[in-house]
Protein backbone atom coordinates (compact mmCIF):
# COMPACT_ATOMS: atom_id res chain seq x y z
CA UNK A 1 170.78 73.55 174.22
CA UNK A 2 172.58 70.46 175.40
CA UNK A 3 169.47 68.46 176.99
CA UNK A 4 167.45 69.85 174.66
CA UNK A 5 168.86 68.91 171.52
CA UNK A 6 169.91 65.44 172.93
CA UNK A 7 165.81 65.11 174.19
CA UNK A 8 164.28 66.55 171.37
CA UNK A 9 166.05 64.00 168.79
CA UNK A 10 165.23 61.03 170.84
CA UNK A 11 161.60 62.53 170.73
CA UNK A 12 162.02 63.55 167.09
CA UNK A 13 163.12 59.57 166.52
CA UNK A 14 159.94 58.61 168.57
CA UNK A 15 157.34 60.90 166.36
CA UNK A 16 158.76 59.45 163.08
CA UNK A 17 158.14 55.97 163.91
CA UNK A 18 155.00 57.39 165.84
CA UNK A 19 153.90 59.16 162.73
CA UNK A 20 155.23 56.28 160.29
CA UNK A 21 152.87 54.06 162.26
CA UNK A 22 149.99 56.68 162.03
CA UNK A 23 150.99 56.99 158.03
CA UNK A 24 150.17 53.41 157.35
CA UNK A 25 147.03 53.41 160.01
CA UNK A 26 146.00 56.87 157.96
CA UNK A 27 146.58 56.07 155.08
CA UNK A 28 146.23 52.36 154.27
CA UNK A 29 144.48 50.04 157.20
CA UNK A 30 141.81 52.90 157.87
CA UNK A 31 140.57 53.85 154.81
CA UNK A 32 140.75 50.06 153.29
CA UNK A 33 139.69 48.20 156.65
CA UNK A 34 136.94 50.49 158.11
CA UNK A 35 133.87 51.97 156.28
CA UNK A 36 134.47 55.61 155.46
CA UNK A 37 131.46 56.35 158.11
CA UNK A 38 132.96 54.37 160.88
CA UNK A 39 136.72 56.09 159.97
CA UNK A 40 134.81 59.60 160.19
CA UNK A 41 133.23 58.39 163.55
CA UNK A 42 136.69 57.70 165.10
CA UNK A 43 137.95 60.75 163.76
CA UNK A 44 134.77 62.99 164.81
CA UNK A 45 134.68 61.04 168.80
CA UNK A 46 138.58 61.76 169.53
CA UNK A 47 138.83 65.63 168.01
CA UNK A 48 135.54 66.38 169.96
CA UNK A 49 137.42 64.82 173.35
CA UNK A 50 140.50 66.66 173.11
CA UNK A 51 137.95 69.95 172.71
CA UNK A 52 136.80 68.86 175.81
CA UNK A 53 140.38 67.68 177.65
CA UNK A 54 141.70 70.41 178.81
CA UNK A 55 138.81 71.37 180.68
CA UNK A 56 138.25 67.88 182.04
CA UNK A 57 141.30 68.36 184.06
CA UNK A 58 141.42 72.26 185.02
CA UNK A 59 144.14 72.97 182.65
CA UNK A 60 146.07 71.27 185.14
CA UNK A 61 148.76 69.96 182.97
CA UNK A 62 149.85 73.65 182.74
CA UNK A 63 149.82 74.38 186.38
CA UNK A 64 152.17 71.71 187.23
CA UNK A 65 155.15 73.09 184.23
CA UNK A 66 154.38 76.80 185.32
CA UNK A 67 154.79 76.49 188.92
CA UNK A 68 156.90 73.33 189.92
CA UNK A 69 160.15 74.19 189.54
CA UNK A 70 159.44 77.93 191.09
CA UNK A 71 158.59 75.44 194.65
CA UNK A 72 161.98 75.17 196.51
CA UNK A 73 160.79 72.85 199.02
CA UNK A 74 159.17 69.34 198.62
CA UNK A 75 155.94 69.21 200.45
CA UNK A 76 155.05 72.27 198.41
CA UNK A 77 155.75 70.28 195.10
CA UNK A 78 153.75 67.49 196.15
CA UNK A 79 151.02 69.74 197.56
CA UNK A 80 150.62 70.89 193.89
CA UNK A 81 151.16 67.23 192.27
CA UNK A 82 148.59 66.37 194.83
CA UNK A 83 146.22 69.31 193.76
CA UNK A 84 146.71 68.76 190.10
CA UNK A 85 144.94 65.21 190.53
CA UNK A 86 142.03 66.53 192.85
CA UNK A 87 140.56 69.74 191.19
CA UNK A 88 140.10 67.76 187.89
CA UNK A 89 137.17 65.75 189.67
CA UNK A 90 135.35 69.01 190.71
CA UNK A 91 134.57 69.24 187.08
CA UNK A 92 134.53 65.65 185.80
CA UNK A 93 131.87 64.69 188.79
CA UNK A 94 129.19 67.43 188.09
CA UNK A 95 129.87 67.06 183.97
CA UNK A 96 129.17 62.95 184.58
CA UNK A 97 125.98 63.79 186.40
CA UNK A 98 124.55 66.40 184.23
CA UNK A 99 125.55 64.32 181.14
CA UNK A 100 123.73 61.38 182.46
CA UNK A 101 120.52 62.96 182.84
CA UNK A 102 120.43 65.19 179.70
CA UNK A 103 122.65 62.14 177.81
CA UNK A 104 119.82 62.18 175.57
CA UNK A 105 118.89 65.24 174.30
CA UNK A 106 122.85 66.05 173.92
CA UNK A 107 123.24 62.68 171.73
CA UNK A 108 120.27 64.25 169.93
CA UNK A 109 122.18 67.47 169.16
CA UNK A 110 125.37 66.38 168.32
CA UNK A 111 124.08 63.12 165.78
CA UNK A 112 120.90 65.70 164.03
CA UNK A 113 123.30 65.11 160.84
CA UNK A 114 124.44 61.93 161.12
CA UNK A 115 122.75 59.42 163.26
CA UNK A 116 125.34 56.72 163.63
CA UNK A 117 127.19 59.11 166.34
CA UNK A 118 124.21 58.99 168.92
CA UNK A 119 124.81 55.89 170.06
CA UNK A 120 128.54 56.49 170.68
CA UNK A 121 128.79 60.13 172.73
CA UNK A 122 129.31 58.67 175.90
CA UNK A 123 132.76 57.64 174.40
CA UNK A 124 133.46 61.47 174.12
CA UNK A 125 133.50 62.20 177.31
CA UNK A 126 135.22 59.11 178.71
CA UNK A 127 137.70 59.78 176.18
CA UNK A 128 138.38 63.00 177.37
CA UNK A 129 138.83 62.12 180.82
CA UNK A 130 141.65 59.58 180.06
CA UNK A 131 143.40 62.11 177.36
CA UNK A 132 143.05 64.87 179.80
CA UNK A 133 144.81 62.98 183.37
CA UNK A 134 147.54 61.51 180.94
CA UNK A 135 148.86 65.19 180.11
CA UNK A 136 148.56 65.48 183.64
CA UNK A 137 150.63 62.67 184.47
CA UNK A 138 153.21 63.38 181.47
CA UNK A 139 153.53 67.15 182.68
CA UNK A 140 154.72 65.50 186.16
CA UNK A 141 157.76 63.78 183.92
CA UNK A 142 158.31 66.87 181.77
CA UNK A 143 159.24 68.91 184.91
CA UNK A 144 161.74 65.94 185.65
CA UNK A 145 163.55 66.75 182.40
CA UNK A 146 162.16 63.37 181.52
CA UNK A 147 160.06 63.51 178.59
CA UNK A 148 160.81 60.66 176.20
CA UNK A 149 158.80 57.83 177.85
CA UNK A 150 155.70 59.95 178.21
CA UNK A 151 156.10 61.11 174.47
CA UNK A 152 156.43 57.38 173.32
CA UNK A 153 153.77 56.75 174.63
CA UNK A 154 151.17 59.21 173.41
CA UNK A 155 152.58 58.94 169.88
CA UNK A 156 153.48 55.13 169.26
CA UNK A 157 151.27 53.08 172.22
CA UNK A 158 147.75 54.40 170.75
CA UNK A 159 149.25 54.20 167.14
CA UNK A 160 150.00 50.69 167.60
CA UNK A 161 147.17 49.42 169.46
CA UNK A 162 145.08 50.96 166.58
CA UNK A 163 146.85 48.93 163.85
CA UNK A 164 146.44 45.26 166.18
CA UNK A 165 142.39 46.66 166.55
CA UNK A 166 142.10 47.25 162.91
CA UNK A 167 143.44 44.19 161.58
CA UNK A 168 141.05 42.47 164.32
CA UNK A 169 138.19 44.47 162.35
CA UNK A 170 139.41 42.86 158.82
CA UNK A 171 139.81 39.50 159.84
CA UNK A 172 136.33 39.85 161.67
CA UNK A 173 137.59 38.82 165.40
CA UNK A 174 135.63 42.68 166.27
CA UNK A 175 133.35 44.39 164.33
CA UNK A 176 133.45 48.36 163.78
CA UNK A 177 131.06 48.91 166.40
CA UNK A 178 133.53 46.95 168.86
CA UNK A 179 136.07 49.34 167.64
CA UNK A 180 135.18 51.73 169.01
CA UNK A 181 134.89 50.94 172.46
CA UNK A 182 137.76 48.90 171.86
CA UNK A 183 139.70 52.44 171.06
CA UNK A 184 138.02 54.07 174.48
CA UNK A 185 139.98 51.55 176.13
CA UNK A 186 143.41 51.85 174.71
CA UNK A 187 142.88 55.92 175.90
CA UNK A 188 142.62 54.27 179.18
CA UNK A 189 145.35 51.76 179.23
CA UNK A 190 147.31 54.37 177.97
CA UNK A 191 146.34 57.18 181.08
CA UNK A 192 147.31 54.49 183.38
CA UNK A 193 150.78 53.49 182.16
CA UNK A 194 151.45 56.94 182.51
CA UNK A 195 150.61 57.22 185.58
CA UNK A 196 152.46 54.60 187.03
CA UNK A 197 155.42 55.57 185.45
CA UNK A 198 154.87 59.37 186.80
CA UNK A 199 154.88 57.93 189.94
CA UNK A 200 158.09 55.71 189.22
CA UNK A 201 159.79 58.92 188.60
CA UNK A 202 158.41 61.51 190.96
CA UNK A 203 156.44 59.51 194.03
CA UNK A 204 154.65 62.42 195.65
CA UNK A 205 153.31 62.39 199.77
CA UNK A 206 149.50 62.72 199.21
CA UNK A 207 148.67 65.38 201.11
CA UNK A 208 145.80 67.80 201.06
CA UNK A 209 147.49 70.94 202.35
CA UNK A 210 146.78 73.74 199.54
CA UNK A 211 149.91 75.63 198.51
CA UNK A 212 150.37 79.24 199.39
CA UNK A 213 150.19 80.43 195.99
CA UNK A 214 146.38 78.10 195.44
CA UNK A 215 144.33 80.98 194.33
CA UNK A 216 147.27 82.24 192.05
CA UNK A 217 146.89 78.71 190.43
CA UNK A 218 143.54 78.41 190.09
CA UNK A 219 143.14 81.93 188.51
CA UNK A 220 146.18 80.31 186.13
CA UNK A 221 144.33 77.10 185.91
CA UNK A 222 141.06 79.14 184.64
CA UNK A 223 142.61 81.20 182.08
CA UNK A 224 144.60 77.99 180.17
CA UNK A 225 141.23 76.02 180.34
CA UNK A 226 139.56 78.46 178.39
CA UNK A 227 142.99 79.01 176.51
CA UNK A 228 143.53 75.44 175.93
CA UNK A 229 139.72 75.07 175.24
CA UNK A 230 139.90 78.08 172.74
CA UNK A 231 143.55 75.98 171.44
CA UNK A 232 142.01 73.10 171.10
CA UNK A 233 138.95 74.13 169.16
CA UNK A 234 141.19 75.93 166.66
CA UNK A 235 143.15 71.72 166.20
CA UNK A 236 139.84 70.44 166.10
CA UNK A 237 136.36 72.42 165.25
CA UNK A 238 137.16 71.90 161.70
CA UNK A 239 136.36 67.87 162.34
CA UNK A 240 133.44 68.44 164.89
CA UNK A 241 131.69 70.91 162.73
CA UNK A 242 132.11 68.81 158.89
CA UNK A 243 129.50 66.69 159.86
CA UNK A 244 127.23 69.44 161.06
CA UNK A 245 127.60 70.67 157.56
CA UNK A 246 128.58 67.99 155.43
CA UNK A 247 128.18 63.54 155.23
CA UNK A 248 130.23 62.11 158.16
CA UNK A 249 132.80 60.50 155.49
CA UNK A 250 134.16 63.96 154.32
CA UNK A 251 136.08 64.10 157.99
CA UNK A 252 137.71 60.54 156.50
CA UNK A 253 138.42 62.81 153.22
CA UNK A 254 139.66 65.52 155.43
CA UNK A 255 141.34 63.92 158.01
CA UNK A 256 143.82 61.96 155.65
CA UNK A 257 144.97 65.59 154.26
CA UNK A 258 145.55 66.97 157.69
CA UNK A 259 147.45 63.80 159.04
CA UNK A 260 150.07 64.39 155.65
CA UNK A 261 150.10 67.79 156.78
CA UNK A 262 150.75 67.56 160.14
CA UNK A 263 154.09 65.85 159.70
CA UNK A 264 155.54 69.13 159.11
CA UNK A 265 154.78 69.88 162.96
CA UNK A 266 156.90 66.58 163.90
CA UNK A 267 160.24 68.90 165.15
CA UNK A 268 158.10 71.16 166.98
CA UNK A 269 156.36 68.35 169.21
CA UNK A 270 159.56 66.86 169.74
CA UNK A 271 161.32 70.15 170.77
CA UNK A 272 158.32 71.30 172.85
CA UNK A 273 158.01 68.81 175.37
CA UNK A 274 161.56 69.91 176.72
CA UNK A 275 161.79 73.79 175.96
CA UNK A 276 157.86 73.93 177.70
CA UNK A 277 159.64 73.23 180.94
CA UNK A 278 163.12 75.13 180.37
CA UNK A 279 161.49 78.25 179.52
CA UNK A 280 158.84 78.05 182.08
CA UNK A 281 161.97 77.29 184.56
CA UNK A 282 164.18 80.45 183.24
CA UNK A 283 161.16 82.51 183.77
CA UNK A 284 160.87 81.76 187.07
CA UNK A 285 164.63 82.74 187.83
CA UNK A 286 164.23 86.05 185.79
CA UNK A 287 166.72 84.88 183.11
CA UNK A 288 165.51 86.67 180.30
CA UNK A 289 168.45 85.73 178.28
CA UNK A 290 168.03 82.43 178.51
CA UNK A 291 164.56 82.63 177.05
CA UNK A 292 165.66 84.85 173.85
CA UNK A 293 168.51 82.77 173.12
CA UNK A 294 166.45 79.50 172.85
CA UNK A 295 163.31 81.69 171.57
CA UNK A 296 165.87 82.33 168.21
CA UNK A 297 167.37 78.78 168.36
CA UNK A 298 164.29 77.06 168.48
CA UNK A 299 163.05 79.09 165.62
CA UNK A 300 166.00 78.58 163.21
CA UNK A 301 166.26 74.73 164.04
CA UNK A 302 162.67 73.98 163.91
CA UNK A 303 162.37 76.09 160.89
CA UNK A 304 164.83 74.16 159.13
CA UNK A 305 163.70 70.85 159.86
CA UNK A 306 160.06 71.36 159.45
CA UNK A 307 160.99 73.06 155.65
CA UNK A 308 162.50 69.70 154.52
CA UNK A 309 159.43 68.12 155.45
CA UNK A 310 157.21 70.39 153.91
CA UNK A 311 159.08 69.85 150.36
CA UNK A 312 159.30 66.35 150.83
CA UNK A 313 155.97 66.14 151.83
CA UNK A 314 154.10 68.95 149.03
CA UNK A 315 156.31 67.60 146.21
CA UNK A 316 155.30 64.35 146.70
CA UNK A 317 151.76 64.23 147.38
CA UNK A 318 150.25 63.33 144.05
CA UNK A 319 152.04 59.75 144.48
CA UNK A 320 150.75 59.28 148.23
CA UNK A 321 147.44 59.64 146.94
CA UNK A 322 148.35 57.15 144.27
CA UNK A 323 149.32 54.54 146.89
CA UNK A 324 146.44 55.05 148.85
CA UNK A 325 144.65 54.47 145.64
CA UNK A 326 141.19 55.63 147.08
CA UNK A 327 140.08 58.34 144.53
CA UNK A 328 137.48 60.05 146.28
CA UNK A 329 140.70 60.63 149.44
CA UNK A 330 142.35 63.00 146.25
CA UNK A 331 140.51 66.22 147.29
CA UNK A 332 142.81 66.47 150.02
CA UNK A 333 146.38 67.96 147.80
CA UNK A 334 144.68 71.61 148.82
CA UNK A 335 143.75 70.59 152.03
CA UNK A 336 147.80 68.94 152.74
CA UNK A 337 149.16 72.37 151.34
CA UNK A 338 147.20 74.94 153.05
CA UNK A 339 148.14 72.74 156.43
CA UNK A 340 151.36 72.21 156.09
CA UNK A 341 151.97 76.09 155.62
CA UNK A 342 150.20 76.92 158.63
CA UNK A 343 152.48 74.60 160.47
CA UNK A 344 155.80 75.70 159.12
CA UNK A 345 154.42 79.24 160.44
CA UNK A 346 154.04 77.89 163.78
CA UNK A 347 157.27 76.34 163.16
CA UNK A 348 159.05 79.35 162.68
CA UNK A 349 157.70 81.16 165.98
CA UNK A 350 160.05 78.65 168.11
CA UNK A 351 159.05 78.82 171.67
CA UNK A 352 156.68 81.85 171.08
CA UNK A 353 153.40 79.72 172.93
CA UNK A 354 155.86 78.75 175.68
CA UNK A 355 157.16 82.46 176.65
CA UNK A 356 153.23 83.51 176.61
CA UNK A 357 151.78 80.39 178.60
CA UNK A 358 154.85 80.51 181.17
CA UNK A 359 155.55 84.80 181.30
CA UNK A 360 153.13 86.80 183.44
CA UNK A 361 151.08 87.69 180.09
CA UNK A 362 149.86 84.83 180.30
CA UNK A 363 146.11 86.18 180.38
CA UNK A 364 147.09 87.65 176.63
CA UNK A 365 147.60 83.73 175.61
CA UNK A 366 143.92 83.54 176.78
CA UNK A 367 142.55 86.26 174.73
CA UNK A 368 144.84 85.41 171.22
CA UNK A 369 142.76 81.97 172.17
CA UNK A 370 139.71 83.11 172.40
CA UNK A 371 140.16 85.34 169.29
CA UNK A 372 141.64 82.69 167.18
CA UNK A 373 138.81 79.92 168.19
CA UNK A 374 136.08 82.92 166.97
CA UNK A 375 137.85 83.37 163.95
CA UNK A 376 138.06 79.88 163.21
CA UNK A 377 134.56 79.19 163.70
CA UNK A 378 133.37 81.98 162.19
CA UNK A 379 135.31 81.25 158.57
CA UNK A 380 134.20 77.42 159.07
CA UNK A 381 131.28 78.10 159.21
CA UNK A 382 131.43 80.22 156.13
CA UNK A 383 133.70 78.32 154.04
CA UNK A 384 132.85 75.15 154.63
CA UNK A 385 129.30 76.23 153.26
CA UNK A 386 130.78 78.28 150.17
CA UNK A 387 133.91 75.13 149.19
CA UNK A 388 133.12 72.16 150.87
CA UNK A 389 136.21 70.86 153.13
CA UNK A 390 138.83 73.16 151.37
CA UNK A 391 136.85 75.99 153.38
CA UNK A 392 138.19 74.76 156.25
CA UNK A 393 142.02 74.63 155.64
CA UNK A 394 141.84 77.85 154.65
CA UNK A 395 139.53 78.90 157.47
CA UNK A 396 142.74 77.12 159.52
CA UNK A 397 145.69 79.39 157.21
CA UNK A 398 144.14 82.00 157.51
CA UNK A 399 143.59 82.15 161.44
CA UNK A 400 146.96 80.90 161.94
CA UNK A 401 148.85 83.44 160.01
CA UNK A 402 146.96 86.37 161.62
CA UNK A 403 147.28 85.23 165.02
CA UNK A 404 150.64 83.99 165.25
CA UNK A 405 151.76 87.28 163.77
CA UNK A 406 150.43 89.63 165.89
CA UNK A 407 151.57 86.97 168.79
CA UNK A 408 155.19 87.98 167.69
CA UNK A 409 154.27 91.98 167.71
CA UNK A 410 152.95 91.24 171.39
CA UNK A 411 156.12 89.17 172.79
CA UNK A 412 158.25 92.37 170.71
CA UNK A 413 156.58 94.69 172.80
CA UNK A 414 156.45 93.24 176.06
CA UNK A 415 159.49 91.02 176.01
CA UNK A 416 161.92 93.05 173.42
CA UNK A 417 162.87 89.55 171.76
CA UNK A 418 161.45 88.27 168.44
CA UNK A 419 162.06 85.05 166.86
CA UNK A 420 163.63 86.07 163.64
CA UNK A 421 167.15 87.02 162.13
CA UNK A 422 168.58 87.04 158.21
CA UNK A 423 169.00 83.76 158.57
CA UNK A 424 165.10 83.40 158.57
CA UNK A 425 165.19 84.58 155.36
CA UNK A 426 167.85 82.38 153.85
CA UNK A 427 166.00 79.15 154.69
CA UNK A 428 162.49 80.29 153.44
CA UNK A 429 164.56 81.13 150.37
CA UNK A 430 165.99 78.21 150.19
CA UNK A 431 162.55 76.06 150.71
CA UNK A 432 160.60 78.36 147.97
CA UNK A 433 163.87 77.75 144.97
CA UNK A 434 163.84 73.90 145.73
CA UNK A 435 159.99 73.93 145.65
CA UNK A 436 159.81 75.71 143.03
CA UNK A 437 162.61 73.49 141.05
CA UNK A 438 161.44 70.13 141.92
CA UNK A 439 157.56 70.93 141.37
CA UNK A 440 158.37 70.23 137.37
CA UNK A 441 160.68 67.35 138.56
CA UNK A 442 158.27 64.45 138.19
CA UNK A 443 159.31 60.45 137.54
CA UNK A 444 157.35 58.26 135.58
CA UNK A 445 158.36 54.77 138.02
CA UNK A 446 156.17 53.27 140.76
CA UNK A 447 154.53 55.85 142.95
CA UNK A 448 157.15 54.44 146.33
CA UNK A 449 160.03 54.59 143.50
CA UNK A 450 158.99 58.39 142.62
CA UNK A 451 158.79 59.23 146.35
CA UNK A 452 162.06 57.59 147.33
CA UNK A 453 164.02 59.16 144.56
CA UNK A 454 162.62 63.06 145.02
CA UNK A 455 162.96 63.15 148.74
CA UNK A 456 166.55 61.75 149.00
CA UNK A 457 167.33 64.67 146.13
CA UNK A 458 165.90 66.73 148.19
CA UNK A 459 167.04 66.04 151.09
CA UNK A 460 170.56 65.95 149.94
CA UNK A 461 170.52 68.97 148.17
CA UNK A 462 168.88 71.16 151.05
CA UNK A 463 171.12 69.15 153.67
CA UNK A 464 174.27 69.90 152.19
CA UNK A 465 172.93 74.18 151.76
CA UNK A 466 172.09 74.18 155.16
CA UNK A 467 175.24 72.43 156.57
CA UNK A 468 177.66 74.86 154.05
CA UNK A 469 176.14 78.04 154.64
CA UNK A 470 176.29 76.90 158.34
CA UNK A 471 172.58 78.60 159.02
CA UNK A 472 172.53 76.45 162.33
CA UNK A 473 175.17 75.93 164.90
CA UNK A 474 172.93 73.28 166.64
CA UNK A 475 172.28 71.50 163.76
CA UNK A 476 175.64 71.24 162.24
CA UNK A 477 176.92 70.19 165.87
CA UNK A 478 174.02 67.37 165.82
CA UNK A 479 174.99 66.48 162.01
CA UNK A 480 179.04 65.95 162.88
CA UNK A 481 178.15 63.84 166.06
CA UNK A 482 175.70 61.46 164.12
CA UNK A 483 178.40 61.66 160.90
CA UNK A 484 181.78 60.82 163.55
CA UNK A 485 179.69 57.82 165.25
């Protein structure tokens, strides 16, 4: 767990200040510096693009983790590198042309609830494009073992361009229209330092010699579009289908609950973008071991981590809707608990998406997709109907907890390995007492005062539980290096 542990805290570092930077974009410049339309616009033009992503780019990004490191020999590596950039554009060119001559009546479709999004669909798909060759670009660095400089930038660059283009909104330099296109661009900017710095690392001969294995990949490539499709919509239907339903400010509303939420997931992006390409790499050399043994690490640590977050984050949410002192943004407490649930779930199932994605049941991972994005809809479009945005966090729960469950039967069955031990137990234990104790802890100071003072109780107390009862080798180890520096 060596480069893994000594990756996934640099990346953990990166999503904090990534994520403290979204917090104060989130929370404070977005919903005080844009109208709640033109926030639910943003929101509405990048969830529907990263629908669309992954197959913009042929599920590519997946291609190049599965199969590169199985490739002994160069020129078949760069055959595939080479490959992973063309077979994108057999989808992006006929898409472009087909969107420009039906560009209205799809603006038409999409905007029948809300008109201000007509004007701005075109941004969808370029949007798409740039998110979609960026994980392309970053997967070519993650099978290098090299995946800090791709993660800072997808989780601080955009962040931080965001803040500069929102303070240019309040001091009137842009206007919210300009924004947006203004946003478009920073997707590209952000595609293209990636690229040259994929290139930096790995500098591939351009050649157009197919690999041996092509139709293998595209057959792979097919099944993780729809996969990643079906993925993706689970992530993001929810925002593409409130203002179907609902006023385009009630994905604002929503979106600030899920972006609390999601903080809980923090560990798990940081750990993934390493263990994606270790598992996919012990896979490929039949080590079976190798994959159960960091299958039941990366469950414990992540499960661990992501439970102090969830305390810190449910316990205090009253006061960050206090700070953000917007009112009508307080609907989201359900919506931040129902979330943040789902994600410690997800959490706990460790490298559970990687074994699937990378093993060769990898068509299952297509059909739990599939299922999951039916489901989804399906409860959206019921709930959202019957309690308004609630309907769909729960639509979300609910979806997760039956699919990741019977995603941890499958791997059981195929695989013999499951995620879970006593210790599994112990920490969920632990997270439901301190809940439960600090939910009637409450202080009466400043809402920042209140949140400073429960989470470092908090953390202290479930800190020194985990490090005495010794629940994680890994993250005692990580604890005594950090303490003896």
């Amino acid at each position: 767990m060596g480069i893994v542990l000594k990756q996934s805290f640099r990346n953990t570092i990166i999503l904090i200040v990534g994520f403290g930077i979204g917090g104060v974009n989130t929370l404070f410049l977005y919903t005080h510096f844009l109208e709640e339309s033109y926030y639910g616009l943003i929101i509405f033009i990048l969830s529907t693009a990263n629908i669309l992503m992954p197959l913009m780019v042929f599920g590519m990004q997946h291609s190049v983790i599965k199969y590169f490191s199985s490739y002994k020999e160069k020129q078949d590596r760069d055959s595939l590198l080479t490959w992973s950039l063309i077979l994108p554009l057999l989808i992006i060119l006929p898409l472009g042309f087909f969107g420009t001559i039906a560009y209205e009546t799809i603006a038409s479709w999409i905007s029948k609830e809300n008109e201000l999004i007509k004007d701005y669909t075109v941004l969808i798909f370029l949007c798409a494009i740039f998110m979609g060759y960026f994980e392309v670009f970053y997967a070519w660095t993650k099978v290098q073992m090299n995946s800090v400089f791709g993660n800072f930038i997808r989780e601080i660059f955009a962040r931080a361009c965001a803040s500069v283009l929102l303070f240019a909104v309040l001091l009137k330099w842009i206007s919210p229209e300009q924004f947006m296109y203004a946003m478009t661009a920073v997707y590209f900017l952000r595609m293209l330092i990636m690229k040259i710095y994929a290139f930096w690392i790995y500098f591939p001969k351009i050649t157009l010699k197919r690999p041996d294995n092509f139709k293998e990949i595209l057959r792979y490539s097919l099944y993780l579009i729809l996969a990643g499709s079906a993925g993706t919509i689970l992530l993001e239907i929810d925002k593409f289908m409130i203002p179907q339903l609902e006023n385009i400010a009630e994905v604002a509303y929503y979106s600030v609950g899920i972006y609390i939420a999601s903080v809980v997931a923090i560990p798990s992006r940081a750990m993934h973008q390493i263990t994606y390409p270790i598992t996919a790499k012990d896979l490929n050399d039949g080590n079976l071991e190798g994959v159960e043994k960091l299958y039941k690490q990366s469950s414990i640590n992540l499960l661990i981590a992501g439970g102090l977050l969830f305390l810190i984050i449910n316990l205090n949410i009253v006061d960050m809707y206090r700070i953000i002192d917007k009112p009508q943004y307080a609907v989201g407490v359900w919506i931040v608990l129902m979330i943040s649930v789902s994600e410690l779930y997800k959490l706990a199932l460790g490298t559970n998406g990687a074994i699937l994605t990378n093993s060769k049941y990898y068509k299952m991972f297509f059909y739990f997709s599939i299922g999951m994005a039916f489901c989804v809809i399906v409860l959206n479009r019921y709930l959202i109907d019957l309690i308004g945005i609630n309907g769909a966090a729960l639509a979300t729960l609910i979806t997760i907890l039956l699919f990741s469950t019977i995603k941890i039967i499958y791997i059981q069955s195929k695989l013999k390995m499951q995620p879970f031990s006593a210790k599994t137990g112990l920490i969920l234990g632990l997270i439901v007492l301190l809940g439960s104790t600090f939910y009637f802890v409450n202080f009466s100071f400043h809402p920042i005062v209140n949140i400073l003072l429960k989470s470092t109780l908090i953390s202290i107390i479930y800190g020194i539980i985990v490090i005495r009862m010794k629940l994680s080798s890994d993250v005692n180890e990580l604890l005594n290096k950090l303490l003896s520096r």
